[in-house]
Protein backbone atom coordinates (compact mmCIF):
# COMPACT_ATOMS: atom_id res chain seq x y z
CA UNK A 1 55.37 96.98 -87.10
CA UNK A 2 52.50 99.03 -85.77
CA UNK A 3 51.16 101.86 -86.99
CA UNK A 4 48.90 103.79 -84.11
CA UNK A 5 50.64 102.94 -81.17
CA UNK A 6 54.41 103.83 -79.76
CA UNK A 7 56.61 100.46 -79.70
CA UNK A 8 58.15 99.74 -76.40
CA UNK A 9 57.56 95.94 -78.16
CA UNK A 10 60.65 95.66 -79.35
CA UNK A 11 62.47 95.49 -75.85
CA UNK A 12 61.08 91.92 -75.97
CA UNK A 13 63.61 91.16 -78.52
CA UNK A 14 66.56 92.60 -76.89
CA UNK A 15 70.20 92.10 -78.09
CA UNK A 16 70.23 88.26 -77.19
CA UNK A 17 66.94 87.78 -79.42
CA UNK A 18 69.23 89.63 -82.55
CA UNK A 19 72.46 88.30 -81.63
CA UNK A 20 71.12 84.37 -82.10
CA UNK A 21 69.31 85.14 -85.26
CA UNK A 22 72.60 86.33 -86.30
CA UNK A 23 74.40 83.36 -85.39
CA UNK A 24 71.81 81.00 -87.20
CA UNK A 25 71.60 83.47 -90.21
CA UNK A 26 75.47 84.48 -90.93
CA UNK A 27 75.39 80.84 -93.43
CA UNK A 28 71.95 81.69 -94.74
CA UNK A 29 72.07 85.01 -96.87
CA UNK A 30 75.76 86.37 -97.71
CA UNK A 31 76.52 88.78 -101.19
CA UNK A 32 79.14 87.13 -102.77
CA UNK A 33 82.59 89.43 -103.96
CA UNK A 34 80.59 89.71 -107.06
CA UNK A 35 76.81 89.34 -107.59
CA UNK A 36 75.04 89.41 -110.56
CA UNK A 37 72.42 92.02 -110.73
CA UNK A 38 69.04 90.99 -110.02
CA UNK A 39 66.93 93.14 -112.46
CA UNK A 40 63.16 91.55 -111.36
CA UNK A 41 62.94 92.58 -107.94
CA UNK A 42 60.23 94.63 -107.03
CA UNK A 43 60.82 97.56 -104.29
CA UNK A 44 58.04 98.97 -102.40
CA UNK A 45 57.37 101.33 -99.79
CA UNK A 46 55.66 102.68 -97.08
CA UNK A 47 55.04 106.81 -96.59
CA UNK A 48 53.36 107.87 -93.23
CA UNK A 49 51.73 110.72 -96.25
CA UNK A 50 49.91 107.70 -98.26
CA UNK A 51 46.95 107.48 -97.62
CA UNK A 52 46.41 110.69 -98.13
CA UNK A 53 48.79 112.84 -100.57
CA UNK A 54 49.76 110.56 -103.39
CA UNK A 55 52.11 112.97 -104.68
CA UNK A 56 53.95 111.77 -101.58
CA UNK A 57 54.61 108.49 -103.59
CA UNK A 58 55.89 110.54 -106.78
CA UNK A 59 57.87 112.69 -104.68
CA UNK A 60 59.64 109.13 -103.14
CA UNK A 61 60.04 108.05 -106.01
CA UNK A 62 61.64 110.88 -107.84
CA UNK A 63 64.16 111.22 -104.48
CA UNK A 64 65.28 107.57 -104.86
CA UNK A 65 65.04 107.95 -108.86
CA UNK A 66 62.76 105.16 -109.57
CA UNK A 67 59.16 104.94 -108.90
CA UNK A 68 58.20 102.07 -106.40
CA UNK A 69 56.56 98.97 -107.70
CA UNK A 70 54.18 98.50 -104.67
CA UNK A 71 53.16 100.71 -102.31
CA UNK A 72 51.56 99.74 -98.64
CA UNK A 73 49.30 101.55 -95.88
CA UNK A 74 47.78 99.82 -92.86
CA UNK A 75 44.02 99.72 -92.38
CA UNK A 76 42.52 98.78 -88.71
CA UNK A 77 39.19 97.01 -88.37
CA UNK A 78 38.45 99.26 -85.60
CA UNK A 79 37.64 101.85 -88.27
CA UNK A 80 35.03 100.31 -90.48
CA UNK A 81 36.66 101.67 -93.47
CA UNK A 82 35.30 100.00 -96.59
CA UNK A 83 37.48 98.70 -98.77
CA UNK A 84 39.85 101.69 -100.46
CA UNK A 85 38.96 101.80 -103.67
CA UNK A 86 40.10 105.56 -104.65
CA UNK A 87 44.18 104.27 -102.87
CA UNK A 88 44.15 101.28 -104.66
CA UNK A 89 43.06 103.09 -107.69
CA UNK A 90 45.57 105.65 -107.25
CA UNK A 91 48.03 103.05 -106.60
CA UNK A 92 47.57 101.43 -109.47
CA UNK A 93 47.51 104.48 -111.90
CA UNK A 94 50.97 105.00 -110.86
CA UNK A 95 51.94 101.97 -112.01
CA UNK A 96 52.43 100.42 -108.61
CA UNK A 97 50.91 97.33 -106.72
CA UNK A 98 48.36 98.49 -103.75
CA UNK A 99 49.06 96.73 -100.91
CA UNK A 100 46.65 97.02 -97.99
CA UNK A 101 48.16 95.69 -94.34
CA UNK A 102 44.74 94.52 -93.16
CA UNK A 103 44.62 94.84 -89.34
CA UNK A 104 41.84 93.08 -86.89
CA UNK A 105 42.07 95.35 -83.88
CA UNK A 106 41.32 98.79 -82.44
CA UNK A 107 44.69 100.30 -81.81
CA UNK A 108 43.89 101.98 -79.21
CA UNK A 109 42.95 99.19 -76.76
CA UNK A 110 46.27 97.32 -76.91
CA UNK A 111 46.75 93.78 -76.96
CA UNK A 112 44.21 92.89 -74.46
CA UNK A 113 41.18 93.06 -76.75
CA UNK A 114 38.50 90.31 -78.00
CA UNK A 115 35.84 92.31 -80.66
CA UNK A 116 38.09 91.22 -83.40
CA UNK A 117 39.38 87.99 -81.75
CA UNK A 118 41.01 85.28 -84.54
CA UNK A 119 38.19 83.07 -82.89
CA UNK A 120 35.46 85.70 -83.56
CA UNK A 121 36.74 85.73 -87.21
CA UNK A 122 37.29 81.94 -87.49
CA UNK A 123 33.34 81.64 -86.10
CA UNK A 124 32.16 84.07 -88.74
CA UNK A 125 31.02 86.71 -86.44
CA UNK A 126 32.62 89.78 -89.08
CA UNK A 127 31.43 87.55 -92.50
CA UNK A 128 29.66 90.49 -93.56
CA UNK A 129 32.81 93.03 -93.16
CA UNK A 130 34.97 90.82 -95.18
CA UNK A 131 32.35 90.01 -97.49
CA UNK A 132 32.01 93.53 -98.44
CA UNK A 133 35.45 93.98 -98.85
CA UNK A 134 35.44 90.87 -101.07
CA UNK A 135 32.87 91.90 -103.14
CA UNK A 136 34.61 95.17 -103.89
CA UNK A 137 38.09 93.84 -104.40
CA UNK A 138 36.46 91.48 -106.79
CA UNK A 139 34.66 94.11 -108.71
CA UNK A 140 37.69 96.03 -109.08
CA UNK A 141 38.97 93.07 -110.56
CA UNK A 142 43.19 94.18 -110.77
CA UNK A 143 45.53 92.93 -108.52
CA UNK A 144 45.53 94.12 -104.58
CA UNK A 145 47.95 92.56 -102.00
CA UNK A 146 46.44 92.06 -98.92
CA UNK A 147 48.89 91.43 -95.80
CA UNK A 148 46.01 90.30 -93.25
CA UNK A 149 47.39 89.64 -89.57
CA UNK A 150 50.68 89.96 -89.92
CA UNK A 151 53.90 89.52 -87.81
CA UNK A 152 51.41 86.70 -85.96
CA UNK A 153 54.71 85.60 -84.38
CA UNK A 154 55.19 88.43 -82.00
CA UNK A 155 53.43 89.68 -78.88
CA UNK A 156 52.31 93.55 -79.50
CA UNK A 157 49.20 92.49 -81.22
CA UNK A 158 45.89 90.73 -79.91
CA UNK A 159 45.52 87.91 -82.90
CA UNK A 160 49.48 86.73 -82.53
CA UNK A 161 49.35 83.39 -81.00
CA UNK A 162 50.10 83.17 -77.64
CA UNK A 163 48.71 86.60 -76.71
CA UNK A 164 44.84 87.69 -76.03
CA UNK A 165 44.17 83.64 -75.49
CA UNK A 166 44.96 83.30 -79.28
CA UNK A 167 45.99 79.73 -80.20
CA UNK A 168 47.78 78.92 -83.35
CA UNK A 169 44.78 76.94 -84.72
CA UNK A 170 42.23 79.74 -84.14
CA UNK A 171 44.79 81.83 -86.26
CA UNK A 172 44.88 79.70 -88.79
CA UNK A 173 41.05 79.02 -88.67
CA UNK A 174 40.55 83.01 -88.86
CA UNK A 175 43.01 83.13 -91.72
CA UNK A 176 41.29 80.06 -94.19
CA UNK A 177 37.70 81.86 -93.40
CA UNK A 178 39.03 85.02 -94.62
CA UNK A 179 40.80 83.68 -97.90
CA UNK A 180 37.68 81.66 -98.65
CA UNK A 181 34.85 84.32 -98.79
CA UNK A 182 37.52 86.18 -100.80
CA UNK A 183 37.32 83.32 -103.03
CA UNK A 184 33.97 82.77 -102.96
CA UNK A 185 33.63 86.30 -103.91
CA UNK A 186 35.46 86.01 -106.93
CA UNK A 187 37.90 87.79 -105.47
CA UNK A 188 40.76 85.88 -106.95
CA UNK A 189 42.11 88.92 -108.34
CA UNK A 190 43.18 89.63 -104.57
CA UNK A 191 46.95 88.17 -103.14
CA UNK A 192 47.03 87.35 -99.68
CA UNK A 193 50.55 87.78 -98.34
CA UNK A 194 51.15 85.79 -94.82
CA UNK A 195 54.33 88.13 -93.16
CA UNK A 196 55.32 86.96 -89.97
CA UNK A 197 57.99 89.44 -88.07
CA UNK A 198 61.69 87.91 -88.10
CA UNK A 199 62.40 85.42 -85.63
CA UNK A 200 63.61 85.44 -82.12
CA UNK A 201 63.96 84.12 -78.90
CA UNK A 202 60.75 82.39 -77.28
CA UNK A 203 59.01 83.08 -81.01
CA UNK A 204 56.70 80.37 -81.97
CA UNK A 205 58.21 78.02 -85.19
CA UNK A 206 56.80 79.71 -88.25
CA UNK A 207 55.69 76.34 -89.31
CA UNK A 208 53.27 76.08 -86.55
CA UNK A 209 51.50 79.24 -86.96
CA UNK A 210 51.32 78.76 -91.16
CA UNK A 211 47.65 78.48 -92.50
CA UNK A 212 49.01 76.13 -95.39
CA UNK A 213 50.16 77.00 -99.07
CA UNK A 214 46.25 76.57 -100.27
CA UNK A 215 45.58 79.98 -98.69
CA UNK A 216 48.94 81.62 -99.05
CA UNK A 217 49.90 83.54 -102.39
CA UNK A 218 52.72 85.57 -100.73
CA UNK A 219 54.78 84.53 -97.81
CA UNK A 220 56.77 87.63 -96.25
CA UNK A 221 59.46 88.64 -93.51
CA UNK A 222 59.31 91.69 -91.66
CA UNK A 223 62.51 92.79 -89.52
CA UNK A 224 64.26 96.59 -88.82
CA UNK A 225 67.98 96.95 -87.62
CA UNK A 226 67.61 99.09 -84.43
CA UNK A 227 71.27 99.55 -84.46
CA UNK A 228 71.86 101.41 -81.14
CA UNK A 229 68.82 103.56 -81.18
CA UNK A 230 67.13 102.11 -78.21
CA UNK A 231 69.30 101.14 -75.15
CA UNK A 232 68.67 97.00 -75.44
CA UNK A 233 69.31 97.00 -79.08
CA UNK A 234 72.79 96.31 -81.14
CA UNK A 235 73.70 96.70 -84.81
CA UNK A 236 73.37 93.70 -86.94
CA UNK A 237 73.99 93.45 -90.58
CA UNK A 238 71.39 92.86 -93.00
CA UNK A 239 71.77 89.19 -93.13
CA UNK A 240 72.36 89.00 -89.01
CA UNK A 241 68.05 90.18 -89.23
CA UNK A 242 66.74 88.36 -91.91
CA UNK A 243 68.87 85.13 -92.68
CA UNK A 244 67.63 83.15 -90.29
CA UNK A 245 63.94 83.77 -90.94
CA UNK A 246 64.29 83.58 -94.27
CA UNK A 247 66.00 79.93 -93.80
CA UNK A 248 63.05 79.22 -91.27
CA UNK A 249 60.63 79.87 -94.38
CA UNK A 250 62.20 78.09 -97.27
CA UNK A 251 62.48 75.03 -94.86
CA UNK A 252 58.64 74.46 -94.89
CA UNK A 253 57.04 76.55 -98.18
CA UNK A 254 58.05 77.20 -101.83
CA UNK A 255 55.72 80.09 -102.36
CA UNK A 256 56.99 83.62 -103.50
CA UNK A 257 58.99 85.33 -100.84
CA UNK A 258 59.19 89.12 -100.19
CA UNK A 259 60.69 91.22 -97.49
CA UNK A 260 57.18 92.87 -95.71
CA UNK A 261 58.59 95.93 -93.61
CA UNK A 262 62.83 96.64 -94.32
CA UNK A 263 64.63 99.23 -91.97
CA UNK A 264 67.67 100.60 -90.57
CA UNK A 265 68.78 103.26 -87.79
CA UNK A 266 71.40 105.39 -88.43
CA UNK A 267 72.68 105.03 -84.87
CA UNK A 268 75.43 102.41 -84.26
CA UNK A 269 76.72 101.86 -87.62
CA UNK A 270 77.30 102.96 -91.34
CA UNK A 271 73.11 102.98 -92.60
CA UNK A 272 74.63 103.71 -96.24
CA UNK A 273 77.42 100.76 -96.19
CA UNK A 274 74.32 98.58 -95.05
CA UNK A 275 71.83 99.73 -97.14
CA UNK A 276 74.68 98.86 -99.80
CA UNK A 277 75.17 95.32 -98.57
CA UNK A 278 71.27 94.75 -98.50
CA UNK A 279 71.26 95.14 -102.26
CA UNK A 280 74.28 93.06 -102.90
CA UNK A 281 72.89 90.33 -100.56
CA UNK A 282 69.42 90.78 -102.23
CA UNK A 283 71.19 90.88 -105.78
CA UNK A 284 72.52 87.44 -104.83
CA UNK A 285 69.44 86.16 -103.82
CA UNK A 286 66.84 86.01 -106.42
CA UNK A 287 64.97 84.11 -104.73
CA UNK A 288 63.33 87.30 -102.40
CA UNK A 289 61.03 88.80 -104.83
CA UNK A 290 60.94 92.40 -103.64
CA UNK A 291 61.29 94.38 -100.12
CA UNK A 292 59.22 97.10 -98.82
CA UNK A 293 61.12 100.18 -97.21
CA UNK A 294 59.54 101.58 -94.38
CA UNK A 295 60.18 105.04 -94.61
CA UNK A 296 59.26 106.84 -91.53
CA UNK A 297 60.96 108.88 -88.69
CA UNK A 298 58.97 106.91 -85.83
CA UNK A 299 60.92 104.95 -82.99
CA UNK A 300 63.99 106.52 -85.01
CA UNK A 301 64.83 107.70 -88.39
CA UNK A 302 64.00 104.74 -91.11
CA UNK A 303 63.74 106.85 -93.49
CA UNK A 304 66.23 106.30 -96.74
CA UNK A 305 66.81 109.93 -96.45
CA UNK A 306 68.29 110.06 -93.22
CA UNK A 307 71.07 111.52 -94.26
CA UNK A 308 72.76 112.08 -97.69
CA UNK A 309 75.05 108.99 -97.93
CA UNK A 310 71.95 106.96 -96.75
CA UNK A 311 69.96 108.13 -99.64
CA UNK A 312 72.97 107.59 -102.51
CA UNK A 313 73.33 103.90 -101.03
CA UNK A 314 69.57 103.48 -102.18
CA UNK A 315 69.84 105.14 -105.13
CA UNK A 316 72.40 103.45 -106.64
CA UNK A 317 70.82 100.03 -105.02
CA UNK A 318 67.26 100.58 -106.93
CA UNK A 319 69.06 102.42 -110.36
């Protein structure tokens, strides 16, 4: 999802995008009448306050009762920012996992933008930007996620392929070139977690657009049930969003999987009965590592807090 701009995006899905991933995924991901508890799985989150007030983090985690394992904020190129020490050290000193969403783009120009171009990057033209991030992250020396170009399979930002003349090998390209001068920094301390969005109609295979398991620690899934909060969306269960993908991934990689960005409306269904399922699917599924929650009132209310039941549902899910 982005982070700086308002999402008419998703309009691109539509209902028939959602309604054929659910078809494909209804086999893929199901909770069995009884699961056994999954006690390994990492839950992180997103808070619109972080960066910025990390007793917004404690204050999550205190609401949910248990502090998150990772927590994620979204850095744009655009801004120069060096590489966050103080949030990742923060991060970490709560016992969580900093994980930076590393953006090549100026939000504010929209998709139609070449400064930070995947060919730009795969040419070397911003070596010395990542190299001073690399050097950083290296001597910092604990481990940092970073989630560089993600949801590459969409069309609301400039390096997915297919939009801003990106092709899938210039993506690729890009990617490599970054996760080498990480490496050649020493930075091997750093994760780098590839997160496509969930699949849909007119979507490019994720296969095609995969830099290769040499340069992928992390492979990721990001997908939100709209429900009926925007007038071309429907409610799908938690497996109708992310089954399919998640079948799409296994068929071509082995590396850890995690859920990148996890939401759900309130409008056009019971959030707390799926926010319920979600953990009994994810209980019977081991195999997904951890989720992130993004917990924001933006296109509508993510947030776990919505209302009352919606906040038991995930309390009891993450107890």
């Amino acid at each position: 999802m982005t982070h700086s701009v308002s999402l008419s995006r998703r309009t691109l899905l539509g209902a028939v995008g959602l309604a054929a991933a659910a078809v494909a995924a209804a086999p893929v991901l199901a909770a069995p009448a009884s699961a056994a508890a999954t006690t390994d799985r990492g839950y992180g989150v997103f808070l619109p306050a972080y960066p910025g007030s990390v007793d917004a983090v404690r204050t999550a985690g205190a609401a949910v009762g248990r502090m998150p394992e990772l927590v994620t904020w979204y850095v744009a190129w655009s801004t120069k920012t060096a590489f966050p020490l103080a949030q990742v050290q923060e991060v970490t000193g709560l016992g969580a996992l900093p994980e930076i969403t590393w953006e090549p783009w100026d939000p504010a120009r929209g998709t139609a933008q070449s400064t930070y171009s995947m060919a730009s990057i795969a040419a070397g033209r911003h070596d010395s930007y990542i190299r001073s991030w690399a050097r950083a992250a290296a001597a910092w020396g604990r481990p940092v996620r970073l989630r560089f170009a993600h949801e590459s399979n969409g069309s609301w930002y400039p390096w997915a392929v297919g939009v801003n003349g990106t092709t899938a090998s210039q993506y690729a390209a890009a990617w490599r070139r970054v996760v080498n001068l990480f490496r050649s920094a020493g930075a091997r301390n750093v994760q780098f977690v590839w997160c496509p969005n969930i699949p849909f109609a007119g979507t490019p295979a994720l296969a095609s657009i995969y830099p290769g398991d040499a340069y992928v620690d992390v492979v990721g899934l990001d997908g939100y049930n709209w429900g009926t909060s925007q007038e071309w969306s429907q409610w799908g269960t938690f497996t109708d969003v992310f089954g399919a993908g998640v079948s799409e991934l296994r068929s071509f990689t082995a590396k850890p999987l995690v859920l990148g960005e996890v939401g759900c409306a309130e409008a056009g269904g019971d959030k707390a009965a799926w926010i319920a399922d979600m953990f009994a699917v994810l209980d019977a599924h081991p195999e997904i590592r951890g989720f992130t929650w993004f917990n924001a009132a933006k296109e509508t209310d993510w947030r776990v807090e919505s209302t009352q039941a919606s906040l038991d549902a995930f309390r009891a899910g993450v107890a």
